[in-house]
N, C-alpha and C. Protein backbone atom coordinates (compact mmCIF):
# COMPACT_ATOMS: atom_id res chain seq x y z
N UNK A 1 -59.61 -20.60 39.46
CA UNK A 1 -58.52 -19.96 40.18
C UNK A 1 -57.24 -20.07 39.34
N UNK A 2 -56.61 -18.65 39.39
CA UNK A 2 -55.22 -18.63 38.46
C UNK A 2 -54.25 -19.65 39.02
N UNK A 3 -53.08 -19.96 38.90
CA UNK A 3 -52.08 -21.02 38.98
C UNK A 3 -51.13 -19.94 39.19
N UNK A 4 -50.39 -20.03 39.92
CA UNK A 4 -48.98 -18.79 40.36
C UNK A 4 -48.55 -19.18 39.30
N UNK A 5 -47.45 -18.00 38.55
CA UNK A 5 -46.52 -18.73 38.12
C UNK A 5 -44.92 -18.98 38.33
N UNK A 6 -44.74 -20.11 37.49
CA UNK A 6 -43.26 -20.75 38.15
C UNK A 6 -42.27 -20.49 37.11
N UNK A 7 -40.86 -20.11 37.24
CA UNK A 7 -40.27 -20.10 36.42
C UNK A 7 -39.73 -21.23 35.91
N UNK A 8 -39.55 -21.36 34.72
CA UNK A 8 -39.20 -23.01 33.78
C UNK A 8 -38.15 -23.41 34.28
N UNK A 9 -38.20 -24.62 34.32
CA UNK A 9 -36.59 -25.14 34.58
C UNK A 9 -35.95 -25.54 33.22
N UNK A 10 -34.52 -25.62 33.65
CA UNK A 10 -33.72 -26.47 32.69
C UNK A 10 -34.67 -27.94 32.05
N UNK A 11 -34.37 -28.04 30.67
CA UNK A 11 -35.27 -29.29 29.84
C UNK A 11 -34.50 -30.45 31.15
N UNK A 12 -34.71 -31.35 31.30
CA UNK A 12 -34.35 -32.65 32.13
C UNK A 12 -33.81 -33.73 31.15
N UNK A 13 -35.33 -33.91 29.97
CA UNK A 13 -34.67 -34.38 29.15
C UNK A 13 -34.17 -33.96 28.03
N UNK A 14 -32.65 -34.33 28.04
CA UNK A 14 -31.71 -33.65 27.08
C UNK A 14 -31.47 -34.23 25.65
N UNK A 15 -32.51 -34.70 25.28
CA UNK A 15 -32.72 -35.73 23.88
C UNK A 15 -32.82 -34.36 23.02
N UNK A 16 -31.88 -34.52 22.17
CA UNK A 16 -31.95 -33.43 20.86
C UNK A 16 -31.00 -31.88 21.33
N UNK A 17 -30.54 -31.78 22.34
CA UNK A 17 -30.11 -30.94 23.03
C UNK A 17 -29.11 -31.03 23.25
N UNK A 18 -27.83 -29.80 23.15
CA UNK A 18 -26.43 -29.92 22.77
C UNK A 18 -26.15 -29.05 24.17
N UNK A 19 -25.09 -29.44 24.78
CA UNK A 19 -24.54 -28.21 25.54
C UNK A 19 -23.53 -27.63 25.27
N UNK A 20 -23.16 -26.14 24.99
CA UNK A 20 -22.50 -25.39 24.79
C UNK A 20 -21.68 -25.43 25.54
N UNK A 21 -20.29 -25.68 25.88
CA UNK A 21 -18.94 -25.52 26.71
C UNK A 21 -18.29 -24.53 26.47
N UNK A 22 -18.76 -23.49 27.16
CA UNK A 22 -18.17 -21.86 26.78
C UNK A 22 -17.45 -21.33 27.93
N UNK A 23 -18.77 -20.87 28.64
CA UNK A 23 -18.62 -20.31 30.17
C UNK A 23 -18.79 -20.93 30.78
N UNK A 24 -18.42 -21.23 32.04
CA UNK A 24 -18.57 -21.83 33.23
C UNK A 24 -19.24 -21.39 34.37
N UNK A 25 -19.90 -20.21 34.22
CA UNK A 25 -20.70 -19.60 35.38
C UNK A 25 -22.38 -19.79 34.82
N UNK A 26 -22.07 -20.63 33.52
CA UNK A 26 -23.79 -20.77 32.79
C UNK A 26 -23.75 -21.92 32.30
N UNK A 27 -25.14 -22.48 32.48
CA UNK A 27 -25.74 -23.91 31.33
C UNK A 27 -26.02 -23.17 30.27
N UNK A 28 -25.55 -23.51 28.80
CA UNK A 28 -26.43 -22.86 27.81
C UNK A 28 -26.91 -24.21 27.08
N UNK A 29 -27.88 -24.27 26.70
CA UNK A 29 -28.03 -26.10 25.66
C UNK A 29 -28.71 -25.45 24.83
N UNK A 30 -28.58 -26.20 23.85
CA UNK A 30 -29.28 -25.33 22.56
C UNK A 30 -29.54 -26.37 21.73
N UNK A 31 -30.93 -26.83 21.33
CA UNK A 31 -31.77 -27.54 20.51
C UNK A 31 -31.95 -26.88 19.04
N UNK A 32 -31.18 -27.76 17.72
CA UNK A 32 -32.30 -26.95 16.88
C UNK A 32 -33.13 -27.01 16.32
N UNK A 33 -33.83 -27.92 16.69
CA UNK A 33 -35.47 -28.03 16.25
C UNK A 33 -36.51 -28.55 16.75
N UNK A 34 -36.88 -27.80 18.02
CA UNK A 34 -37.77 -28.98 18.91
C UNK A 34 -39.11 -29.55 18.22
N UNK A 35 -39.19 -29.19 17.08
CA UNK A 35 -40.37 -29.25 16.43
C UNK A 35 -40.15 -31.33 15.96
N UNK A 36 -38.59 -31.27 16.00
CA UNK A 36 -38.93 -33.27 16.16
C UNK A 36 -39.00 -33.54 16.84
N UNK A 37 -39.02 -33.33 17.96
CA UNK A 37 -39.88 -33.72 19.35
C UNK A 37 -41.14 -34.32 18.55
N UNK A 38 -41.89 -34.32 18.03
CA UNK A 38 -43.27 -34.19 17.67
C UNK A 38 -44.33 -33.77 18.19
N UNK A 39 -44.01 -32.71 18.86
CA UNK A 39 -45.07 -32.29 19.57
C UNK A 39 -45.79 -31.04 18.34
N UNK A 40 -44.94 -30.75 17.12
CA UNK A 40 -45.64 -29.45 16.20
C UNK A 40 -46.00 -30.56 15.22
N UNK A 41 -46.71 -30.25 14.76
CA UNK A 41 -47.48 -30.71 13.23
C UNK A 41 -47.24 -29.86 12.05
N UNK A 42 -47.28 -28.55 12.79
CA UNK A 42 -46.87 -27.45 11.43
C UNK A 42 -45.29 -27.45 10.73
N UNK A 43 -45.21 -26.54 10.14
CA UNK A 43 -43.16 -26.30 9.28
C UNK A 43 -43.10 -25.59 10.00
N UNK A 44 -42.78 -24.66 10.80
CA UNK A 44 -42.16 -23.75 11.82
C UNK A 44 -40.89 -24.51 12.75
N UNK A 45 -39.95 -23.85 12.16
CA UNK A 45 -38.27 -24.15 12.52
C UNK A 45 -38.53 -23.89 13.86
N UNK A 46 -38.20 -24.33 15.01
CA UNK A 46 -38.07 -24.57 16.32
C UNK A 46 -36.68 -24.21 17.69
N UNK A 47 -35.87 -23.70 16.64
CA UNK A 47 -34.61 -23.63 17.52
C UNK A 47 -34.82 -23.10 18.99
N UNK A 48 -34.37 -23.40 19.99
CA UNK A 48 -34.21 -22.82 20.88
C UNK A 48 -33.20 -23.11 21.97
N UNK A 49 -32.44 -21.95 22.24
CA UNK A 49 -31.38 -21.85 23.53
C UNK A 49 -31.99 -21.47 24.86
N UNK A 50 -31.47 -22.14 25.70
CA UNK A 50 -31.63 -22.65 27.07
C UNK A 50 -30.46 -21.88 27.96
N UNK A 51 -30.62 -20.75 28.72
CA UNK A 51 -29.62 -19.96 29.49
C UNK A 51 -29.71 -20.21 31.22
N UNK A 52 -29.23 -20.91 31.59
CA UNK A 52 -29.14 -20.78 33.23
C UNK A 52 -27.61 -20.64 33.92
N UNK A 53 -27.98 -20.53 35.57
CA UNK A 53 -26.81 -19.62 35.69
C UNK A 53 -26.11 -21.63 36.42
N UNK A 54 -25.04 -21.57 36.45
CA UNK A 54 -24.49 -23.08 36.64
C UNK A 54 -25.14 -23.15 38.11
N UNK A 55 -25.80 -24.56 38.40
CA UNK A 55 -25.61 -25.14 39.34
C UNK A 55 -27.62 -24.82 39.96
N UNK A 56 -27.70 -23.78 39.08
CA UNK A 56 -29.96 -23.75 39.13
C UNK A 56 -30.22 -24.52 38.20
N UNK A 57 -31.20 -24.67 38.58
CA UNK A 57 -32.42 -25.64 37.73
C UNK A 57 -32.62 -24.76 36.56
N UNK A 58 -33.50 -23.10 37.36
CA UNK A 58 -34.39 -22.16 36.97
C UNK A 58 -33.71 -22.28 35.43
N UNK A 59 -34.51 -21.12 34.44
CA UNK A 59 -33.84 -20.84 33.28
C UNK A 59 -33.91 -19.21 33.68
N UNK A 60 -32.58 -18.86 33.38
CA UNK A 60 -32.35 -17.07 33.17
C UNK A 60 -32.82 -16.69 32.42
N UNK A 61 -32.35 -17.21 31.16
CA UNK A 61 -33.11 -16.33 29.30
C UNK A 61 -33.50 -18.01 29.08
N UNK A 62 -34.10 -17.53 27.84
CA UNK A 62 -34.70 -18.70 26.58
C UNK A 62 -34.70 -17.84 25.48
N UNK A 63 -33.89 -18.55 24.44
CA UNK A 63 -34.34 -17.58 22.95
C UNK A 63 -34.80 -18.87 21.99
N UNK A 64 -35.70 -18.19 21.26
CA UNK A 64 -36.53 -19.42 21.27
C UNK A 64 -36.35 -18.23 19.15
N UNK A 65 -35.18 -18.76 18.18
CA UNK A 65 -35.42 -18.44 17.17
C UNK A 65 -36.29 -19.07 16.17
N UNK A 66 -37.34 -18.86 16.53
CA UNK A 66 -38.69 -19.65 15.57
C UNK A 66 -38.48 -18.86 14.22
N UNK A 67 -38.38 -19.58 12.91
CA UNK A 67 -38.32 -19.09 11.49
C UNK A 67 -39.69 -18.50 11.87
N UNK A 68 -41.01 -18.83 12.13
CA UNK A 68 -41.84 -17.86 12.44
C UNK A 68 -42.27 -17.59 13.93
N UNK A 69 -43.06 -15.88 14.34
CA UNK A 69 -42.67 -16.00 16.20
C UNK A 69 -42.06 -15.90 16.68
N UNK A 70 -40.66 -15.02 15.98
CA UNK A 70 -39.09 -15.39 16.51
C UNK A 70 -39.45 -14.61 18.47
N UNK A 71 -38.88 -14.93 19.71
CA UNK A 71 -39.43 -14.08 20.69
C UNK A 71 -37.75 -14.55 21.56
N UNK A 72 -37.77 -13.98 22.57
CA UNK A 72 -37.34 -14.66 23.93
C UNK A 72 -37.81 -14.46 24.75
N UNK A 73 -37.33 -14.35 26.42
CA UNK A 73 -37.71 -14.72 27.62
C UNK A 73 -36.93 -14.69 28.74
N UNK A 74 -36.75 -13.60 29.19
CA UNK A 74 -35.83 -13.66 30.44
C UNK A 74 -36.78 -13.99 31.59
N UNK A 75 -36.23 -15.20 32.13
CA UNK A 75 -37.32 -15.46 33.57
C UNK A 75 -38.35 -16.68 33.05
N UNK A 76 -38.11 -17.26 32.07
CA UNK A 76 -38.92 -17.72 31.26
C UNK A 76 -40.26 -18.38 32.40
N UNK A 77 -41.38 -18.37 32.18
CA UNK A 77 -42.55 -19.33 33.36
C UNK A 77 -43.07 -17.62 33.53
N UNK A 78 -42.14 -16.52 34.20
CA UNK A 78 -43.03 -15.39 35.18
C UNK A 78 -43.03 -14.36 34.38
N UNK A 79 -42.59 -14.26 33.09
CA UNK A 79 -42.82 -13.14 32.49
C UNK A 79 -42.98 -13.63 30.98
N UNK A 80 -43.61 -12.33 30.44
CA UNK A 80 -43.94 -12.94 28.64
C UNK A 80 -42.84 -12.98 28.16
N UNK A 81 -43.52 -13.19 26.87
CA UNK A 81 -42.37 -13.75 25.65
C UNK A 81 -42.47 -12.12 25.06
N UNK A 82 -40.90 -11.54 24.69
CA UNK A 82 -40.37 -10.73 24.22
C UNK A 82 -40.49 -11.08 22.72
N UNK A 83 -40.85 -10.57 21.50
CA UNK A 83 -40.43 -10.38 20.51
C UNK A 83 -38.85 -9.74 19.87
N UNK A 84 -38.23 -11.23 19.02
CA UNK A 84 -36.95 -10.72 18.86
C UNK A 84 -36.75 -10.19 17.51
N UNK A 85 -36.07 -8.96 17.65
CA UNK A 85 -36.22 -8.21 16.51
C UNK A 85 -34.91 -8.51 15.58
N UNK A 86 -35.92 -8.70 14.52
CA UNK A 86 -34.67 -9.66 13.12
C UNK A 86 -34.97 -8.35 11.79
N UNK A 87 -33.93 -7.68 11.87
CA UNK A 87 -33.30 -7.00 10.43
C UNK A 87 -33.61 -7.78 9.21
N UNK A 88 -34.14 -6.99 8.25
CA UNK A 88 -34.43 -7.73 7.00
C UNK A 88 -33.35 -8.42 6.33
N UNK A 89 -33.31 -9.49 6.30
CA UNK A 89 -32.76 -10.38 5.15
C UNK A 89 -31.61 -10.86 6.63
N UNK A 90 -31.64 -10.97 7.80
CA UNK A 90 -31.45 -11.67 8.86
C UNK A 90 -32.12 -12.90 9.44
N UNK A 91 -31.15 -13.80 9.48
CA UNK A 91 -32.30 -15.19 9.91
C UNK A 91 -32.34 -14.74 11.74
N UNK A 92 -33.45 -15.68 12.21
CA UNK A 92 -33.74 -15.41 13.30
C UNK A 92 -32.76 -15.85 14.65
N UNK A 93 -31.81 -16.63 14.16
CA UNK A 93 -30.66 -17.22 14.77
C UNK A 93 -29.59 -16.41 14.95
N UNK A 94 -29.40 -15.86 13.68
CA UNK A 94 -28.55 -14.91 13.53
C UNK A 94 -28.58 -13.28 14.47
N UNK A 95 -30.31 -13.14 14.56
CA UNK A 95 -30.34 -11.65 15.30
C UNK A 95 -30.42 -12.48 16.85
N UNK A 96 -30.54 -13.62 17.13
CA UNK A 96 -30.23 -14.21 18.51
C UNK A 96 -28.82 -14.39 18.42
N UNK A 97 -28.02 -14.26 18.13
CA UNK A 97 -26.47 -14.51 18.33
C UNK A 97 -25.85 -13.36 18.67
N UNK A 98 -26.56 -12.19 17.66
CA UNK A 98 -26.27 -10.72 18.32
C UNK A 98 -26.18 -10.69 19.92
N UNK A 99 -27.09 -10.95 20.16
CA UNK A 99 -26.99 -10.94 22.06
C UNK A 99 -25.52 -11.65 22.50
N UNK A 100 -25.10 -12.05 22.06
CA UNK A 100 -23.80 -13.21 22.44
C UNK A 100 -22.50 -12.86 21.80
N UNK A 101 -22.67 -12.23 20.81
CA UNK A 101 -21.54 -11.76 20.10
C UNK A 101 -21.27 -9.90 20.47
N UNK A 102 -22.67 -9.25 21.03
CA UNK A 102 -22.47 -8.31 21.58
C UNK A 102 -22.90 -8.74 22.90
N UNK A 103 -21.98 -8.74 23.58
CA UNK A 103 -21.81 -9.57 25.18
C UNK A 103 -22.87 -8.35 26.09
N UNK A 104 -22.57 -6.93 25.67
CA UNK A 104 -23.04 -6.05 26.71
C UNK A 104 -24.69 -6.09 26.82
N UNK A 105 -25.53 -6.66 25.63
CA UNK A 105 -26.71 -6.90 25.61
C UNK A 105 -26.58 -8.02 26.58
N UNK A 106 -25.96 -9.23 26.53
CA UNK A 106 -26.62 -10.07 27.19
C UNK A 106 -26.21 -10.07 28.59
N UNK A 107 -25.30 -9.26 28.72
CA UNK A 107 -25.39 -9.05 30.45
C UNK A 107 -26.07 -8.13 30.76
N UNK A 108 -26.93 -7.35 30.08
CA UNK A 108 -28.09 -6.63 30.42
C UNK A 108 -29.29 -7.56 30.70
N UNK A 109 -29.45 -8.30 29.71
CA UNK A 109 -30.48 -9.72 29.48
C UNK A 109 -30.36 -10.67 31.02
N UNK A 110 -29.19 -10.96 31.17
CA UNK A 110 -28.86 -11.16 32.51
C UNK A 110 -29.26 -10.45 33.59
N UNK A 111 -28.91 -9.36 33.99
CA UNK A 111 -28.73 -8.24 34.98
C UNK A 111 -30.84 -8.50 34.55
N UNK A 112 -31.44 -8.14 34.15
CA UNK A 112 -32.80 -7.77 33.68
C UNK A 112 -33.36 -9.89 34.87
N UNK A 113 -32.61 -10.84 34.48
CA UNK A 113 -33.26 -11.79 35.06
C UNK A 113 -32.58 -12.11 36.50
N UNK A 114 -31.93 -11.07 37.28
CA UNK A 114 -31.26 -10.77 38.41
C UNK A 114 -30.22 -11.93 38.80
N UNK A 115 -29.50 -11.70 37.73
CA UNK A 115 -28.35 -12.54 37.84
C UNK A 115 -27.32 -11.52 38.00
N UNK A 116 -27.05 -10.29 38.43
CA UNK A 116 -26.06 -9.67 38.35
C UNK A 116 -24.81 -9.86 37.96
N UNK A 117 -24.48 -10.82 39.53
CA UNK A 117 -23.41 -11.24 39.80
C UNK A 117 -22.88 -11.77 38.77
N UNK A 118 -23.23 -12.90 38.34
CA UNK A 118 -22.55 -13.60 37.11
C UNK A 118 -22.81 -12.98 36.18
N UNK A 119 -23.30 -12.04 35.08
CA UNK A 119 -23.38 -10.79 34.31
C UNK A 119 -21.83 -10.67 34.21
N UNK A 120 -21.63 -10.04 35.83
CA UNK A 120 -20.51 -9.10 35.36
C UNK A 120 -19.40 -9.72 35.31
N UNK A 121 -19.51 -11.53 35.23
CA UNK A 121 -17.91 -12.21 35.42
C UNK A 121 -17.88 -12.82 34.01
N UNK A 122 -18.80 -12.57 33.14
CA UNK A 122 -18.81 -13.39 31.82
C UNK A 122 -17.94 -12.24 30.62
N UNK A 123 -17.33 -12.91 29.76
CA UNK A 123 -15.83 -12.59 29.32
C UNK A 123 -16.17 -12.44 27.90
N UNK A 124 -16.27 -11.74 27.42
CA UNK A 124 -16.57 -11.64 25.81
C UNK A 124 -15.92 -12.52 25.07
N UNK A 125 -14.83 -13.10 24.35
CA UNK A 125 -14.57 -13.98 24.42
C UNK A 125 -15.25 -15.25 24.48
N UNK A 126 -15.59 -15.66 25.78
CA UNK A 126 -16.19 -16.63 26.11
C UNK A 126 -17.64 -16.80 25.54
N UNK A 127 -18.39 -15.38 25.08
CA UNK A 127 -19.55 -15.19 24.60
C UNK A 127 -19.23 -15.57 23.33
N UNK A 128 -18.64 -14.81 22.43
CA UNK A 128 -18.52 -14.98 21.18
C UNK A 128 -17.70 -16.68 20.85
N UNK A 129 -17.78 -17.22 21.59
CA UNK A 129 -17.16 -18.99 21.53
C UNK A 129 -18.81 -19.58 21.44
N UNK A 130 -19.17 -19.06 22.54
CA UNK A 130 -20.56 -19.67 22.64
C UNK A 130 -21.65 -19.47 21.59
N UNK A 131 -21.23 -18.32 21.08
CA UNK A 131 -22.00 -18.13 19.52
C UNK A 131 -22.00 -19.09 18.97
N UNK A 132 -20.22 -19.47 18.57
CA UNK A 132 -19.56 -20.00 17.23
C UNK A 132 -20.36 -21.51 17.39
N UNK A 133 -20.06 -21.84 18.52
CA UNK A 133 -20.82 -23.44 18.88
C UNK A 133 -22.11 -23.36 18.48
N UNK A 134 -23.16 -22.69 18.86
CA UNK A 134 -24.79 -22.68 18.32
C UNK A 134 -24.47 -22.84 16.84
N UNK A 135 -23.54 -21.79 16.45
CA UNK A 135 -24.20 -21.33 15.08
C UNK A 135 -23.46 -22.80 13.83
N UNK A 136 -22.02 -23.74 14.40
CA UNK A 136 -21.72 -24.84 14.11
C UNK A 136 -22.79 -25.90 14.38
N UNK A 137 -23.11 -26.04 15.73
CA UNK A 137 -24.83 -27.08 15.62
C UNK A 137 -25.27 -26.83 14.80
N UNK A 138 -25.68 -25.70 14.45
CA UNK A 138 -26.87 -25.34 13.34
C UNK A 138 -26.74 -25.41 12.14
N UNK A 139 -25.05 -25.05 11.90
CA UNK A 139 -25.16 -25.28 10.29
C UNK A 139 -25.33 -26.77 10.20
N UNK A 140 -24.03 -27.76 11.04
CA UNK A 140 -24.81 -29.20 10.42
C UNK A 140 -25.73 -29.79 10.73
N UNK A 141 -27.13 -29.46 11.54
CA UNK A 141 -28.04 -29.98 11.84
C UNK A 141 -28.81 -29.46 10.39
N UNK A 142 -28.73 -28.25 10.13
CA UNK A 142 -29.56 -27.88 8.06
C UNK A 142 -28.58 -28.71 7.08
N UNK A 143 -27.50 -29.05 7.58
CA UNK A 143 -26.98 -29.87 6.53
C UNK A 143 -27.10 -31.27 6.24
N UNK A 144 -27.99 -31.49 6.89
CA UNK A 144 -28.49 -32.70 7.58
C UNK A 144 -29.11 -33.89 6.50
């Protein structure tokens, strides 16, 4: 017998996991490499951002920029993994930031995991801050 499915929650444990202080109508945490977790054995870069709306568990999006597999996930648990599409000679972080730096995608990305409401109160600005923070984790976590 199948297992319903559930949508993911927020990680609980926040070991390796940064939170973004951008917006206030969202959790964003963003890991970049769950692969030290040790749960991978393989080289496959691991990054992944964590989108919920403040004050749920649930997760709205997940972008999950794998150097290989790059995908996301709106609804993450009840629906598949999206393939994220990376422009040649684009790292996979980089075509995930697009969503954030072009705000109107990700309140579509939103609006798509029926968050409307908060969609339409998030401030470009506030998106493109929330970039700058991932993409600062990330450079000094490779500088590492």
């Amino acid at each position: 017998m199948e297992r319903p499915r559930q949508q993911q929650k927020v990680p609980e444990d926040r070991s390796g996991w940064h939170r973004i202080d951008a917006i206030p109508q969202l959790e964003i945490l963003f890991h970049p490499d769950r692969r030290l977790a040790g749960r991978e054995a393989d080289q496959i870069e691991r990054p992944s951002i964590v989108v919920a709306v403040a004050g749920k568990r649930e997760q709205a999006l997940r972008f999950d920029p794998f150097s290989i597999g790059a995908h996301f996930h709106i609804r993450p648990g009840l629906a598949d993994q999206i393939p994220l599409p990376v422009a040649e000679g684009q790292s996979p972080l980089d075509a995930t930031m697009r969503f954030f730096e072009k705000p109107l995608r990700f309140r579509g990305l939103l609006a798509l995991a029926e968050e409307d409401e908060v969609a339409s109160q998030l401030r470009d600005e506030e998106m493109r801050n929330a970039a700058a923070q991932i993409k600062n984790l990330s450079a000094v976590h490779k500088g590492r």
